[in-house]
PDB file of N, CA and C in Angstrom:
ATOM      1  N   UNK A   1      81.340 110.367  65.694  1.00  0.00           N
ATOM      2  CA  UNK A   1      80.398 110.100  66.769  1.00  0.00           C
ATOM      3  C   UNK A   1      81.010 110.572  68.091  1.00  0.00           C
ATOM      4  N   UNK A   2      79.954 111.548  68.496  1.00  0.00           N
ATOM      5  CA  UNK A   2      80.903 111.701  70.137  1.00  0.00           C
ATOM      6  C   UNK A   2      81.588 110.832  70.873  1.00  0.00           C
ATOM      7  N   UNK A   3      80.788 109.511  71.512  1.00  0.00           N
ATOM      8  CA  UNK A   3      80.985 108.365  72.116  1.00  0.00           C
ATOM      9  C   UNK A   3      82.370 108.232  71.773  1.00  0.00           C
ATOM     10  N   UNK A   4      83.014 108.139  70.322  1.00  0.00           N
ATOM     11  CA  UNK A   4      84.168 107.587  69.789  1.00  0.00           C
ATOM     12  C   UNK A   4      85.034 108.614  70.431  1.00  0.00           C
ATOM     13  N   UNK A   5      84.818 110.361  70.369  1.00  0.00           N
ATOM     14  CA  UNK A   5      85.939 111.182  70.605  1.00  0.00           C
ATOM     15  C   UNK A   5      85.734 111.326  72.567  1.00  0.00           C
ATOM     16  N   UNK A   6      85.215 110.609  73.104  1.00  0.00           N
ATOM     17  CA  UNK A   6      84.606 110.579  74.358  1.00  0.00           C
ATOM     18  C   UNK A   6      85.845 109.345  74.561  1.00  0.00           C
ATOM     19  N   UNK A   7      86.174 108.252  73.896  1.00  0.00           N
ATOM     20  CA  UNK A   7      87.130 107.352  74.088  1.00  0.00           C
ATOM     21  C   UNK A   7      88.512 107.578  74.056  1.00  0.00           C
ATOM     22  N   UNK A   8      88.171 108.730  72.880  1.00  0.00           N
ATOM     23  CA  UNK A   8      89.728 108.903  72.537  1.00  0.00           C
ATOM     24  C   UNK A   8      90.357 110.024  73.312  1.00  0.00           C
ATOM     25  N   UNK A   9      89.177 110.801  74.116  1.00  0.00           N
ATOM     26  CA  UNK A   9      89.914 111.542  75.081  1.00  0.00           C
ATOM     27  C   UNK A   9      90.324 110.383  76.436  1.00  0.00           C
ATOM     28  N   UNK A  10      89.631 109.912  76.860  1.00  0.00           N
ATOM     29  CA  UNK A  10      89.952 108.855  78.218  1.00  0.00           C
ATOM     30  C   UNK A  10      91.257 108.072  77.663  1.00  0.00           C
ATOM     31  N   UNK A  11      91.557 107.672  76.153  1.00  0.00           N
ATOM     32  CA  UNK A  11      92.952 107.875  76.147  1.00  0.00           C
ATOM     33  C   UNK A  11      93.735 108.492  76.180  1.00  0.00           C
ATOM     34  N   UNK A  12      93.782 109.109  75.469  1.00  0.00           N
ATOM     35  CA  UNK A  12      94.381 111.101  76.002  1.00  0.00           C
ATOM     36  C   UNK A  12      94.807 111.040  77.534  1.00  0.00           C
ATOM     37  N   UNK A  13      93.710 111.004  78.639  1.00  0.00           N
ATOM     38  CA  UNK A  13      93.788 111.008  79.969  1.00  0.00           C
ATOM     39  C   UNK A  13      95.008 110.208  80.453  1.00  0.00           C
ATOM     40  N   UNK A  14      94.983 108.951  79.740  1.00  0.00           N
ATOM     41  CA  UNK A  14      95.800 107.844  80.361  1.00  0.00           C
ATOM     42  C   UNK A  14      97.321 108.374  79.769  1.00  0.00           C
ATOM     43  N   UNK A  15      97.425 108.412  78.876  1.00  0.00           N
ATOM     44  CA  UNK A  15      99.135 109.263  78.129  1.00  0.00           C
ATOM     45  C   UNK A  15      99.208 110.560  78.993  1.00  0.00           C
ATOM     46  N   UNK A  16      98.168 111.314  79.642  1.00  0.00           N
ATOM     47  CA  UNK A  16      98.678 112.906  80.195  1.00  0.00           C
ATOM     48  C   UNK A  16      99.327 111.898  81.979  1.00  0.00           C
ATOM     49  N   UNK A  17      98.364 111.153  82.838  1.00  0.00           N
ATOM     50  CA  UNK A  17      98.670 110.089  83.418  1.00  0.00           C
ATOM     51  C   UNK A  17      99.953 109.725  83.039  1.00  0.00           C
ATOM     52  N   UNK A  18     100.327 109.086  82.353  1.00  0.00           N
ATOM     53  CA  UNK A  18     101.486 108.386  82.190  1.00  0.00           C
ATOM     54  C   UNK A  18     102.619 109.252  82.198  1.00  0.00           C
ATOM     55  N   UNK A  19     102.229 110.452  82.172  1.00  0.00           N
ATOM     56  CA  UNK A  19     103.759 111.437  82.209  1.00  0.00           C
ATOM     57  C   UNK A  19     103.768 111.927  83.166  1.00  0.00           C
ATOM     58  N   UNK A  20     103.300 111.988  84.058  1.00  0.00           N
ATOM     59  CA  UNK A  20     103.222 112.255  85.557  1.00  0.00           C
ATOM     60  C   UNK A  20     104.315 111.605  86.370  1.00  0.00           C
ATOM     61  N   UNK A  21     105.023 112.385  86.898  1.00  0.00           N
ATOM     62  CA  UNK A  21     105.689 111.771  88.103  1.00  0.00           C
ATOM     63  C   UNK A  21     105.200 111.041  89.091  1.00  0.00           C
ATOM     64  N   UNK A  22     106.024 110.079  89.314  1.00  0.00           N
ATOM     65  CA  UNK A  22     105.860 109.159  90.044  1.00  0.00           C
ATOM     66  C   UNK A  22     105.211 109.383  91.788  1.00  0.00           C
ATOM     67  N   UNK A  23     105.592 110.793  92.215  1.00  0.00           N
ATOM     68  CA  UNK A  23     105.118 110.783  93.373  1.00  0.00           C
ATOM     69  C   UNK A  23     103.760 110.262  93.791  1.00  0.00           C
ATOM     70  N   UNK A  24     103.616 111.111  95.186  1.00  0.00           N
ATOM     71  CA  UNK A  24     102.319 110.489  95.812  1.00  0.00           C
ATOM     72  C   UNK A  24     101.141 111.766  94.697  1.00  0.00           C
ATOM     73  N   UNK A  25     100.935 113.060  94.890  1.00  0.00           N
ATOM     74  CA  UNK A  25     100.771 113.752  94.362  1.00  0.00           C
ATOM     75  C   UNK A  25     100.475 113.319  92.312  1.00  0.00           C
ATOM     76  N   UNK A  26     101.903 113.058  91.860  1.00  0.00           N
ATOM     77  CA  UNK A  26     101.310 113.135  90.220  1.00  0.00           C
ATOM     78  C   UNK A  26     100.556 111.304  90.307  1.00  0.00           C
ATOM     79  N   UNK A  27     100.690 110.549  91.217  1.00  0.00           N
ATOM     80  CA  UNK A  27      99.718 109.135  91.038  1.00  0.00           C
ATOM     81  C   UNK A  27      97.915 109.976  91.373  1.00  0.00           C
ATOM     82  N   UNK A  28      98.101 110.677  91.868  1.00  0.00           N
ATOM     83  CA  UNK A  28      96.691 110.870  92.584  1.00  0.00           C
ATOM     84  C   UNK A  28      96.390 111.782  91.146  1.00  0.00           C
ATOM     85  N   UNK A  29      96.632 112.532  90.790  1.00  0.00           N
ATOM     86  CA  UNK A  29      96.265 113.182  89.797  1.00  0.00           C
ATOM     87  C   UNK A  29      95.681 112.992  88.472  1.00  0.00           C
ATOM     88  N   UNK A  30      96.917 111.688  88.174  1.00  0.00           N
ATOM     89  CA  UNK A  30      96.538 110.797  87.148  1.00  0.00           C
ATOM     90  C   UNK A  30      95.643 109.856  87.183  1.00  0.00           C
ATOM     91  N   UNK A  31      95.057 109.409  88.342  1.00  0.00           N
ATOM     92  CA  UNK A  31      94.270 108.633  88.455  1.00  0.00           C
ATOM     93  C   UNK A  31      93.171 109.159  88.569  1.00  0.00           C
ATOM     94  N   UNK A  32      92.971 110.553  89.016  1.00  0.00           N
ATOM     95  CA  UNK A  32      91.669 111.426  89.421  1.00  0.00           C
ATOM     96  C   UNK A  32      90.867 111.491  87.858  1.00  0.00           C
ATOM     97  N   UNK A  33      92.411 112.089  87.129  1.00  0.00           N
ATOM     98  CA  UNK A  33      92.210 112.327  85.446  1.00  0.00           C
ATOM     99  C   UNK A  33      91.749 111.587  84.638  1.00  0.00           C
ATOM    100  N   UNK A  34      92.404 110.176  84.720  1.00  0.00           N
ATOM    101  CA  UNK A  34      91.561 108.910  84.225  1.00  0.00           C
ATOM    102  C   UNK A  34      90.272 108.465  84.758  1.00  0.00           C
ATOM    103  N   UNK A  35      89.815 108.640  86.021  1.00  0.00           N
ATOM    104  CA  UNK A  35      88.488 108.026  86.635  1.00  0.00           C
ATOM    105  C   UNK A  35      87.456 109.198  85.766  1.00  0.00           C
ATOM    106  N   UNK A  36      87.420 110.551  85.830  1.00  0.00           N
ATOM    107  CA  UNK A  36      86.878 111.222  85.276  1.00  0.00           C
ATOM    108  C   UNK A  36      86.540 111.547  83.376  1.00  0.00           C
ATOM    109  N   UNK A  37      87.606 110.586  82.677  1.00  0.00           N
ATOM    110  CA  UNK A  37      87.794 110.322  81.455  1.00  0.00           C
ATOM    111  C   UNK A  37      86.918 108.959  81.378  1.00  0.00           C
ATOM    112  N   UNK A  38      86.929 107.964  82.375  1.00  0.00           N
ATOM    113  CA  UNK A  38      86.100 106.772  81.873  1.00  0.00           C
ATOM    114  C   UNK A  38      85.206 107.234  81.795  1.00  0.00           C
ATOM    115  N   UNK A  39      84.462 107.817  83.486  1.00  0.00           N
ATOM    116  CA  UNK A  39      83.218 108.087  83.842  1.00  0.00           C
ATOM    117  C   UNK A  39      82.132 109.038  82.692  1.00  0.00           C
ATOM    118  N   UNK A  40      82.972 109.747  82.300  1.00  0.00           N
ATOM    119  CA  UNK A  40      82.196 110.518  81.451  1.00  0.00           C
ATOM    120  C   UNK A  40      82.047 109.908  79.956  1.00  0.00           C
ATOM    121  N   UNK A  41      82.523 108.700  79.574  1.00  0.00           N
ATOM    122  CA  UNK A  41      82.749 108.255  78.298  1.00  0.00           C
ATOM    123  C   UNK A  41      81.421 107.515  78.762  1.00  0.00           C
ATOM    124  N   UNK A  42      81.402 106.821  79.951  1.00  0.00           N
ATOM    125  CA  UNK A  42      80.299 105.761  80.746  1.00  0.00           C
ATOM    126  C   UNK A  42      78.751 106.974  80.920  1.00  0.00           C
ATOM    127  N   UNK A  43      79.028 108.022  81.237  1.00  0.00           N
ATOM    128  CA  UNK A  43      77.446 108.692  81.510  1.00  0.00           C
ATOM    129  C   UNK A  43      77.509 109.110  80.152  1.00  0.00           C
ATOM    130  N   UNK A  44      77.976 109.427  79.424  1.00  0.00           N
ATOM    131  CA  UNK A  44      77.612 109.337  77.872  1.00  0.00           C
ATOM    132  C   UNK A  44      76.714 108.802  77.060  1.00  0.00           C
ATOM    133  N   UNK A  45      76.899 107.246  77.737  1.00  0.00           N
ATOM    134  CA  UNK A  45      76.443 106.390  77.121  1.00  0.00           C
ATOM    135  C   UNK A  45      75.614 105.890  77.756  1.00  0.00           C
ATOM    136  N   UNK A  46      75.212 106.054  78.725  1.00  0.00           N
ATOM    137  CA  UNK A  46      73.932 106.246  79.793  1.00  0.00           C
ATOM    138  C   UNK A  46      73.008 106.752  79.211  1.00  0.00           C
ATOM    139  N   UNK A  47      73.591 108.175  78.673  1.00  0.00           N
ATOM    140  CA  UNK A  47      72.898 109.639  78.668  1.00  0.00           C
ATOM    141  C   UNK A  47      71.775 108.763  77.732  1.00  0.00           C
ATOM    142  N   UNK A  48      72.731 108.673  76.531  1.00  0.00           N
ATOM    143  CA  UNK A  48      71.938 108.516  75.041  1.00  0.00           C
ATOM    144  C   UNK A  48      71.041 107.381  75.259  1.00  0.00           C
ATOM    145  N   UNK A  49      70.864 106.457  76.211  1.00  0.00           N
ATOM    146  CA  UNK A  49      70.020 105.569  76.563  1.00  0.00           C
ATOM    147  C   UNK A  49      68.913 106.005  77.752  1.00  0.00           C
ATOM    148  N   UNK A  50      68.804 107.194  77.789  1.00  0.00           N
ATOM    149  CA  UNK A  50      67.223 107.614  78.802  1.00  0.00           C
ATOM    150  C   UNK A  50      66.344 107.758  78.125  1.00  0.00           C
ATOM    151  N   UNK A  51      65.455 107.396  79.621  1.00  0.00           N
ATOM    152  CA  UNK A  51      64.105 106.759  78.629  1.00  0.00           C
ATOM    153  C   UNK A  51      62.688 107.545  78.577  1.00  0.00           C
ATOM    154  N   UNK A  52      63.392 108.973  79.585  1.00  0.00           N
ATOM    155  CA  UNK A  52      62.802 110.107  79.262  1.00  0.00           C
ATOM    156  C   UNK A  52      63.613 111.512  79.337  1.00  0.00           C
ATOM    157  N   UNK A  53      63.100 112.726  78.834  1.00  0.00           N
ATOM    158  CA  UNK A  53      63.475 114.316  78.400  1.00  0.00           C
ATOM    159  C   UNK A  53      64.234 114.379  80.093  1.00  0.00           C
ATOM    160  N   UNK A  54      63.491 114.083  81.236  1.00  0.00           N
ATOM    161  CA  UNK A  54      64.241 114.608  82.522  1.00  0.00           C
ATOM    162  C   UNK A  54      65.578 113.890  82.812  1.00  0.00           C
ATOM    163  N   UNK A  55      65.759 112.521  82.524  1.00  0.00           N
ATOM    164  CA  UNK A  55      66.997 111.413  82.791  1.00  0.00           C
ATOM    165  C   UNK A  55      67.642 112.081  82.025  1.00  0.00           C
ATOM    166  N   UNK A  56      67.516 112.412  80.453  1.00  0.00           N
ATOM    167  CA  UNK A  56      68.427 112.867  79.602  1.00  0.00           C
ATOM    168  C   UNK A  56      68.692 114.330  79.886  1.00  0.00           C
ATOM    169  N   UNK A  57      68.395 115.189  80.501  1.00  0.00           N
ATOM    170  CA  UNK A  57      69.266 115.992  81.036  1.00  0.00           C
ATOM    171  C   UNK A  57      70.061 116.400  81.954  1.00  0.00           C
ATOM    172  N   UNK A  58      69.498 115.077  83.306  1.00  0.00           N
ATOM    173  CA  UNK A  58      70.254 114.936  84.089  1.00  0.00           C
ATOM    174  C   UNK A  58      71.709 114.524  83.804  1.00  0.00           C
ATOM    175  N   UNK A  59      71.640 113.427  83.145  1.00  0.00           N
ATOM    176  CA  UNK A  59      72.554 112.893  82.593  1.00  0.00           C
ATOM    177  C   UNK A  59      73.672 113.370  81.622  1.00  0.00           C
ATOM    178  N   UNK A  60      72.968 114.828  80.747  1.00  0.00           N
ATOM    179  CA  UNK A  60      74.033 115.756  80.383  1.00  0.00           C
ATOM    180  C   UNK A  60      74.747 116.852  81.323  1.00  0.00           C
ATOM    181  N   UNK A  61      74.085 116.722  82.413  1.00  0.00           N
ATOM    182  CA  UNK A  61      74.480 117.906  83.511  1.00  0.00           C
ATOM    183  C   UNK A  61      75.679 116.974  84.256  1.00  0.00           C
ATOM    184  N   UNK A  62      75.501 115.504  84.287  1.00  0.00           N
ATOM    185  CA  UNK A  62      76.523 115.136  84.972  1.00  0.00           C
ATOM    186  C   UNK A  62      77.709 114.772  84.314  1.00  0.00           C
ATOM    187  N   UNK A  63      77.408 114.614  83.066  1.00  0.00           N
ATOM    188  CA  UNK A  63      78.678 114.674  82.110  1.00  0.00           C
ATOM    189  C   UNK A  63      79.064 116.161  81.916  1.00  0.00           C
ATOM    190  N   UNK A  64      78.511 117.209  81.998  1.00  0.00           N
ATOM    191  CA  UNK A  64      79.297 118.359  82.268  1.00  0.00           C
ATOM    192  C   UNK A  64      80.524 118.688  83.448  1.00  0.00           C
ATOM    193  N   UNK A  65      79.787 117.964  84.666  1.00  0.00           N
ATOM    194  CA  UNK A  65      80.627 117.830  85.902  1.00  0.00           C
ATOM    195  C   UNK A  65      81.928 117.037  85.723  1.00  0.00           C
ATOM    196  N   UNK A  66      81.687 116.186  84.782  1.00  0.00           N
ATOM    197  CA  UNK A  66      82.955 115.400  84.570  1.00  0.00           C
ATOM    198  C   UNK A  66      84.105 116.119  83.827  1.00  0.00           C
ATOM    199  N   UNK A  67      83.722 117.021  82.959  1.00  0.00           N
ATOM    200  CA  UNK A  67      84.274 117.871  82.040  1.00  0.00           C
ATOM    201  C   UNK A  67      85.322 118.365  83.061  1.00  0.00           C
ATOM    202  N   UNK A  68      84.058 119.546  83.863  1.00  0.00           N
ATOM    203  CA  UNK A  68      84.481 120.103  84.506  1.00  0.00           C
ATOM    204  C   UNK A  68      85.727 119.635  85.118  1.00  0.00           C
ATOM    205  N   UNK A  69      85.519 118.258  86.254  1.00  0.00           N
ATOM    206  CA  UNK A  69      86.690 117.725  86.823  1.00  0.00           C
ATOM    207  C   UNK A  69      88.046 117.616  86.205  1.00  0.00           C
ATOM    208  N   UNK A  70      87.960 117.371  84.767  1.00  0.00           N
ATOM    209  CA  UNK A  70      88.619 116.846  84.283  1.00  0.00           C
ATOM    210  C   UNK A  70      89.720 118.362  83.929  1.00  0.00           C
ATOM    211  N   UNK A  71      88.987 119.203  83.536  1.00  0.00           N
ATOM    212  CA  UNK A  71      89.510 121.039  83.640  1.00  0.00           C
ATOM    213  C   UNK A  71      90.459 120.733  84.763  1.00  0.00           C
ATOM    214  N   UNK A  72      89.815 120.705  86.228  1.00  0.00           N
ATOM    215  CA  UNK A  72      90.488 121.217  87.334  1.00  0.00           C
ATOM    216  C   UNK A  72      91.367 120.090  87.663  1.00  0.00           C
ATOM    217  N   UNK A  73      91.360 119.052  87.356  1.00  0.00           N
ATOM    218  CA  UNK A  73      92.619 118.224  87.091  1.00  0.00           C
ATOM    219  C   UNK A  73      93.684 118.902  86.396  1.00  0.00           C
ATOM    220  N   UNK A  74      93.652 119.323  85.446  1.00  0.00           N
ATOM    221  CA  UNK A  74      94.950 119.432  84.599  1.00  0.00           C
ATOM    222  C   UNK A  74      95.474 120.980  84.501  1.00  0.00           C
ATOM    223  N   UNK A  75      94.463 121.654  85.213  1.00  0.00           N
ATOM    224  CA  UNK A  75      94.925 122.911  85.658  1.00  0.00           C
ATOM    225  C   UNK A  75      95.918 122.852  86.677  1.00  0.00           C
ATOM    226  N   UNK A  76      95.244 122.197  87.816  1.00  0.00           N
ATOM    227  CA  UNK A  76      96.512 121.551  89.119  1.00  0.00           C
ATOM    228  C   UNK A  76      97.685 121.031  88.430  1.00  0.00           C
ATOM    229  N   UNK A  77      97.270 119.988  87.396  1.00  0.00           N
ATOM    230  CA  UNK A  77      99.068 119.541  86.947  1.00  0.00           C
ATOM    231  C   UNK A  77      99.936 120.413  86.315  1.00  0.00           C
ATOM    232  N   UNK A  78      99.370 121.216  86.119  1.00  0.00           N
ATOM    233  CA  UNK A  78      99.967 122.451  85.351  1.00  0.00           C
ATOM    234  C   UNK A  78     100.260 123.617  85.975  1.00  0.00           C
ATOM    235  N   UNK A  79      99.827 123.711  86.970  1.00  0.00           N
ATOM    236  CA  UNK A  79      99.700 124.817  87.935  1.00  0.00           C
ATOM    237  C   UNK A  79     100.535 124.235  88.674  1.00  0.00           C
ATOM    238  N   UNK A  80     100.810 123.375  89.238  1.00  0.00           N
ATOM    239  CA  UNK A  80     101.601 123.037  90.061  1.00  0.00           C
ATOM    240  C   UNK A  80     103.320 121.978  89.875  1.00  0.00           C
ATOM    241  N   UNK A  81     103.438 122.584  88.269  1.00  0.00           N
ATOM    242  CA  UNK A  81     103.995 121.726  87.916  1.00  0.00           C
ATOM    243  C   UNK A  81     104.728 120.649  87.385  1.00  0.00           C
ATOM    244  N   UNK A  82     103.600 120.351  87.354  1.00  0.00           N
ATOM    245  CA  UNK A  82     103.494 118.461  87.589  1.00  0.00           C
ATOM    246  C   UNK A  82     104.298 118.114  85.358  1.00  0.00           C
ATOM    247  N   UNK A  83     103.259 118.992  85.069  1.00  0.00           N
ATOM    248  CA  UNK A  83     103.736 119.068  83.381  1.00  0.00           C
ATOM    249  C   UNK A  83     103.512 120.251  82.993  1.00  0.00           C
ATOM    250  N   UNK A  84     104.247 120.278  81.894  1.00  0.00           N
ATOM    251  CA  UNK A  84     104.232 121.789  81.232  1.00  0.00           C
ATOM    252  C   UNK A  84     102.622 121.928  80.536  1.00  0.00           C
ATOM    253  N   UNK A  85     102.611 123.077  80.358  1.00  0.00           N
ATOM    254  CA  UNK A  85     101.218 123.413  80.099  1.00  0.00           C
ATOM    255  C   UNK A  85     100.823 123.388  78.322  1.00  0.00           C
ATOM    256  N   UNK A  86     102.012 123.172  77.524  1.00  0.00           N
ATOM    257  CA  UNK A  86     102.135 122.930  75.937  1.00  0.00           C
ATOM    258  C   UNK A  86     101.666 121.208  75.840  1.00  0.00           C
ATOM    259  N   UNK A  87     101.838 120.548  76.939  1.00  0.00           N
ATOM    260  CA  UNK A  87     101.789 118.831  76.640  1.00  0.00           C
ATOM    261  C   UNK A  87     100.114 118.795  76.962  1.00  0.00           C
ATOM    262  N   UNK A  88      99.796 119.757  77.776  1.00  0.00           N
ATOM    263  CA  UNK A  88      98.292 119.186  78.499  1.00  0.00           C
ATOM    264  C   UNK A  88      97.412 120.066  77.884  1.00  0.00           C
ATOM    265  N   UNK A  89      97.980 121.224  76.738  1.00  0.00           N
ATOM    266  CA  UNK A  89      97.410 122.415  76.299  1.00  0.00           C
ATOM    267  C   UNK A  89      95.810 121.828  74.959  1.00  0.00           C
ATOM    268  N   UNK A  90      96.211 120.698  74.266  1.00  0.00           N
ATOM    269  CA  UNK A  90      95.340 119.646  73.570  1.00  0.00           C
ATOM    270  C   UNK A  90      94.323 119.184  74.108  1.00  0.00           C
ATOM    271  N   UNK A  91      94.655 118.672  75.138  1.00  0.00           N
ATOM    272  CA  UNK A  91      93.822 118.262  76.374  1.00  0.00           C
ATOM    273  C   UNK A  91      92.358 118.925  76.982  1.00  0.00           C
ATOM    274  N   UNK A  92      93.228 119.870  77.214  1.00  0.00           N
ATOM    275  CA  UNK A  92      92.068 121.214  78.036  1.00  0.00           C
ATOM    276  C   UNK A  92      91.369 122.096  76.467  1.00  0.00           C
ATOM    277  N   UNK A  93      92.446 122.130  75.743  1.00  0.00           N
ATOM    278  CA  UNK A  93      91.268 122.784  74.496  1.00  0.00           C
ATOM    279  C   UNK A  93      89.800 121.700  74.244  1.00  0.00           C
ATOM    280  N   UNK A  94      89.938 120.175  74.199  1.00  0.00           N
ATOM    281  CA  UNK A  94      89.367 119.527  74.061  1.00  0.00           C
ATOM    282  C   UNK A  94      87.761 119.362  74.717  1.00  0.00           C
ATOM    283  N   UNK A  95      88.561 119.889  76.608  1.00  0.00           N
ATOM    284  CA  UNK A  95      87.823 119.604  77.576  1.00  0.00           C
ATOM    285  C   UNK A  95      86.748 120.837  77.296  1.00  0.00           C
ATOM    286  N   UNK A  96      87.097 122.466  76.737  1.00  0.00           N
ATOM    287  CA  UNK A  96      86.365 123.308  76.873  1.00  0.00           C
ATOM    288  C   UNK A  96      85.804 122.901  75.685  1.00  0.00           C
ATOM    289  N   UNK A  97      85.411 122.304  74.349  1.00  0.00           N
ATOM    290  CA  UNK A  97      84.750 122.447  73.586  1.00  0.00           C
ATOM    291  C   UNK A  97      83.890 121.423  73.684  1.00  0.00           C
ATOM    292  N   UNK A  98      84.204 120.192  74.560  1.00  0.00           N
ATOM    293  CA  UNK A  98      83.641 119.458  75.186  1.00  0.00           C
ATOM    294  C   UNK A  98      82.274 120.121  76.366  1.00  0.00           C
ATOM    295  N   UNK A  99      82.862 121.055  76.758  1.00  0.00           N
ATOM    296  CA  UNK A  99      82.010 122.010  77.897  1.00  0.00           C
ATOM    297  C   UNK A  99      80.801 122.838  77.562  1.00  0.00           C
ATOM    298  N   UNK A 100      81.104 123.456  76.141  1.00  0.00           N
ATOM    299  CA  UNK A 100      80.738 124.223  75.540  1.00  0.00           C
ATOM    300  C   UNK A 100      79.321 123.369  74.734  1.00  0.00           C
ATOM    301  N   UNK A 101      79.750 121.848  74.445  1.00  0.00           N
ATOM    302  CA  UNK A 101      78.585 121.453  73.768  1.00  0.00           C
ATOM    303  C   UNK A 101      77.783 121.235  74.300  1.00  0.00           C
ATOM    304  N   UNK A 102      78.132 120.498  76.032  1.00  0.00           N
ATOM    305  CA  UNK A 102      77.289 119.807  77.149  1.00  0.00           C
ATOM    306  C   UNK A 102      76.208 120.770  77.179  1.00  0.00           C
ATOM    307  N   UNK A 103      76.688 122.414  77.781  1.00  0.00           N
ATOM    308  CA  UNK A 103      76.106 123.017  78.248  1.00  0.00           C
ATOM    309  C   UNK A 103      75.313 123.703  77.085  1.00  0.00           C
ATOM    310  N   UNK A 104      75.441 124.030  75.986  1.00  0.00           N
ATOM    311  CA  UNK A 104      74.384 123.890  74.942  1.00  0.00           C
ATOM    312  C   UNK A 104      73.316 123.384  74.983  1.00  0.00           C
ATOM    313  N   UNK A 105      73.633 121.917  75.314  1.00  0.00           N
ATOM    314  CA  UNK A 105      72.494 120.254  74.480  1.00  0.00           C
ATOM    315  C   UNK A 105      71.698 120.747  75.767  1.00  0.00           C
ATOM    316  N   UNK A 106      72.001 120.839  77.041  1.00  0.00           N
ATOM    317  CA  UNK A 106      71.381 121.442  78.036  1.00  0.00           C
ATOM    318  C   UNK A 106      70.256 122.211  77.935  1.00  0.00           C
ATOM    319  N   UNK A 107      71.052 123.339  77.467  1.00  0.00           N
ATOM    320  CA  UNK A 107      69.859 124.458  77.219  1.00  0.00           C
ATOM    321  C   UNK A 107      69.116 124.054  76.167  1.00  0.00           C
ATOM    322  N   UNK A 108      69.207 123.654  74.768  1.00  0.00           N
ATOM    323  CA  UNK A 108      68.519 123.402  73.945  1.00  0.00           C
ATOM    324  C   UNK A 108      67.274 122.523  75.079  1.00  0.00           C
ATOM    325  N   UNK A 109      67.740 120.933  75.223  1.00  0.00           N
ATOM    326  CA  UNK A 109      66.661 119.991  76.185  1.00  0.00           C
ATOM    327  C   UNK A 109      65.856 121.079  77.003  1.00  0.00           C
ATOM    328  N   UNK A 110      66.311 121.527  77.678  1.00  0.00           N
ATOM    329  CA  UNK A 110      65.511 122.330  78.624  1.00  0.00           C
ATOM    330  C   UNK A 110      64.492 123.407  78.228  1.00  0.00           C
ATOM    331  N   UNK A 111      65.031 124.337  76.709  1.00  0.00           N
ATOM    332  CA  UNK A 111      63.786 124.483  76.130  1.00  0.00           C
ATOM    333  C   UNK A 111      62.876 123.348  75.345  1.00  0.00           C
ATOM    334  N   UNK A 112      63.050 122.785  74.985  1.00  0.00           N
ATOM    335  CA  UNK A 112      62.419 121.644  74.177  1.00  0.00           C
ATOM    336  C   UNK A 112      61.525 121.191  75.595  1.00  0.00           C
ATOM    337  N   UNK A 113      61.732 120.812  76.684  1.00  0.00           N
ATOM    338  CA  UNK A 113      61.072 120.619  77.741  1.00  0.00           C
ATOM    339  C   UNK A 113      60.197 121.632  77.926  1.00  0.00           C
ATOM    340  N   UNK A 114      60.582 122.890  78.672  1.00  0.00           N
ATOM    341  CA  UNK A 114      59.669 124.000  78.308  1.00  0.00           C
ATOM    342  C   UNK A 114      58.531 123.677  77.401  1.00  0.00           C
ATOM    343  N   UNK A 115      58.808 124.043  76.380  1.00  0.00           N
ATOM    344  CA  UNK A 115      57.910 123.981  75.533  1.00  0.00           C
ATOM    345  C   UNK A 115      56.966 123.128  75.250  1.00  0.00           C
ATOM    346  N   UNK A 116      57.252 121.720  75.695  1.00  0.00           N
ATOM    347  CA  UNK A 116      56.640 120.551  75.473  1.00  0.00           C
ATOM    348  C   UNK A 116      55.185 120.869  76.900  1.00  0.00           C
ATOM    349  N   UNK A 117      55.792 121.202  78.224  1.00  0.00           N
ATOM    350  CA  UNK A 117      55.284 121.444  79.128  1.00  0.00           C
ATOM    351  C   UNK A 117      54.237 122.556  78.485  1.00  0.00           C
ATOM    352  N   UNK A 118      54.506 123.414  77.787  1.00  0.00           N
ATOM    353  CA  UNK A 118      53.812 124.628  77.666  1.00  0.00           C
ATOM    354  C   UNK A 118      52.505 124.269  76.513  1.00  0.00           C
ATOM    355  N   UNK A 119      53.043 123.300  75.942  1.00  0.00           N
ATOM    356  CA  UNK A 119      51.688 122.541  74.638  1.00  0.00           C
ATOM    357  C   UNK A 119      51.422 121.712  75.471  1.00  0.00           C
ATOM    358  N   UNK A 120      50.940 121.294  76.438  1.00  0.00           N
ATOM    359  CA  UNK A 120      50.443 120.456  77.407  1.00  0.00           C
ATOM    360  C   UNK A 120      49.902 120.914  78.805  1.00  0.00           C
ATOM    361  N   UNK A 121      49.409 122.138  78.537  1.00  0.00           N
ATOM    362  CA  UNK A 121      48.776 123.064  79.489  1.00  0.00           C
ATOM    363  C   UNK A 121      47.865 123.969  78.738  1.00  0.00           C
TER     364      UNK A 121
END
């Protein structure tokens, strides 16, 4: 079930977090990384509870954004750093196939909308 691998990445988040240096810098990072690992486990589960075709794609567009964040998080820790790019390399494979489905379910909804619009005219 997504929801479940939606959890087990926001743990993921918290272990890439936890290896972060202590500075001002790897706290902000890790915490950016984790807020964006709940949030998207949380509009997830939003998503699958709209109560119409337009909420439910809003709601996959903003769990894409989270994806997204969650990319440019660990690019910075890596880019700058913070961890080697073999520890966070799991991570970000995760995040793009994660990316890859959002923006799919997207397009699929959005024709399915289409179309629905188009038998109703």
């Amino acid at each position: 079930m997504l929801q479940d691998k939606l959890i087990d990445l926001a743990v993921k988040a918290k272990v890439i977090a936890e290896q972060l240096p202590a500075t001002e810098s790897g706290k902000y990072m890790g915490k950016r990384l984790i807020e964006s690992s709940v949030d998207l486990a949380i509009l997830y589960e939003e998503t699958t509870n709209s109560q119409n075709r337009e909420q439910f794609i809003t709601g996959l567009r903003k769990c894409a954004m989270e994806v997204g964040k969650m990319r440019v998080c660990v690019i910075i820790i890596t880019e700058s750093g913070l961890l080697e790019p073999g520890f966070t390399k799991p991570f970000m494979e995760e995040c793009e196939r994660l990316n890859a489905l959002y923006m799919k379910s997207i397009i699929t909804a959005n024709q399915h909308r289409n179309k629905s619009n188009e038998d109703n005219t």
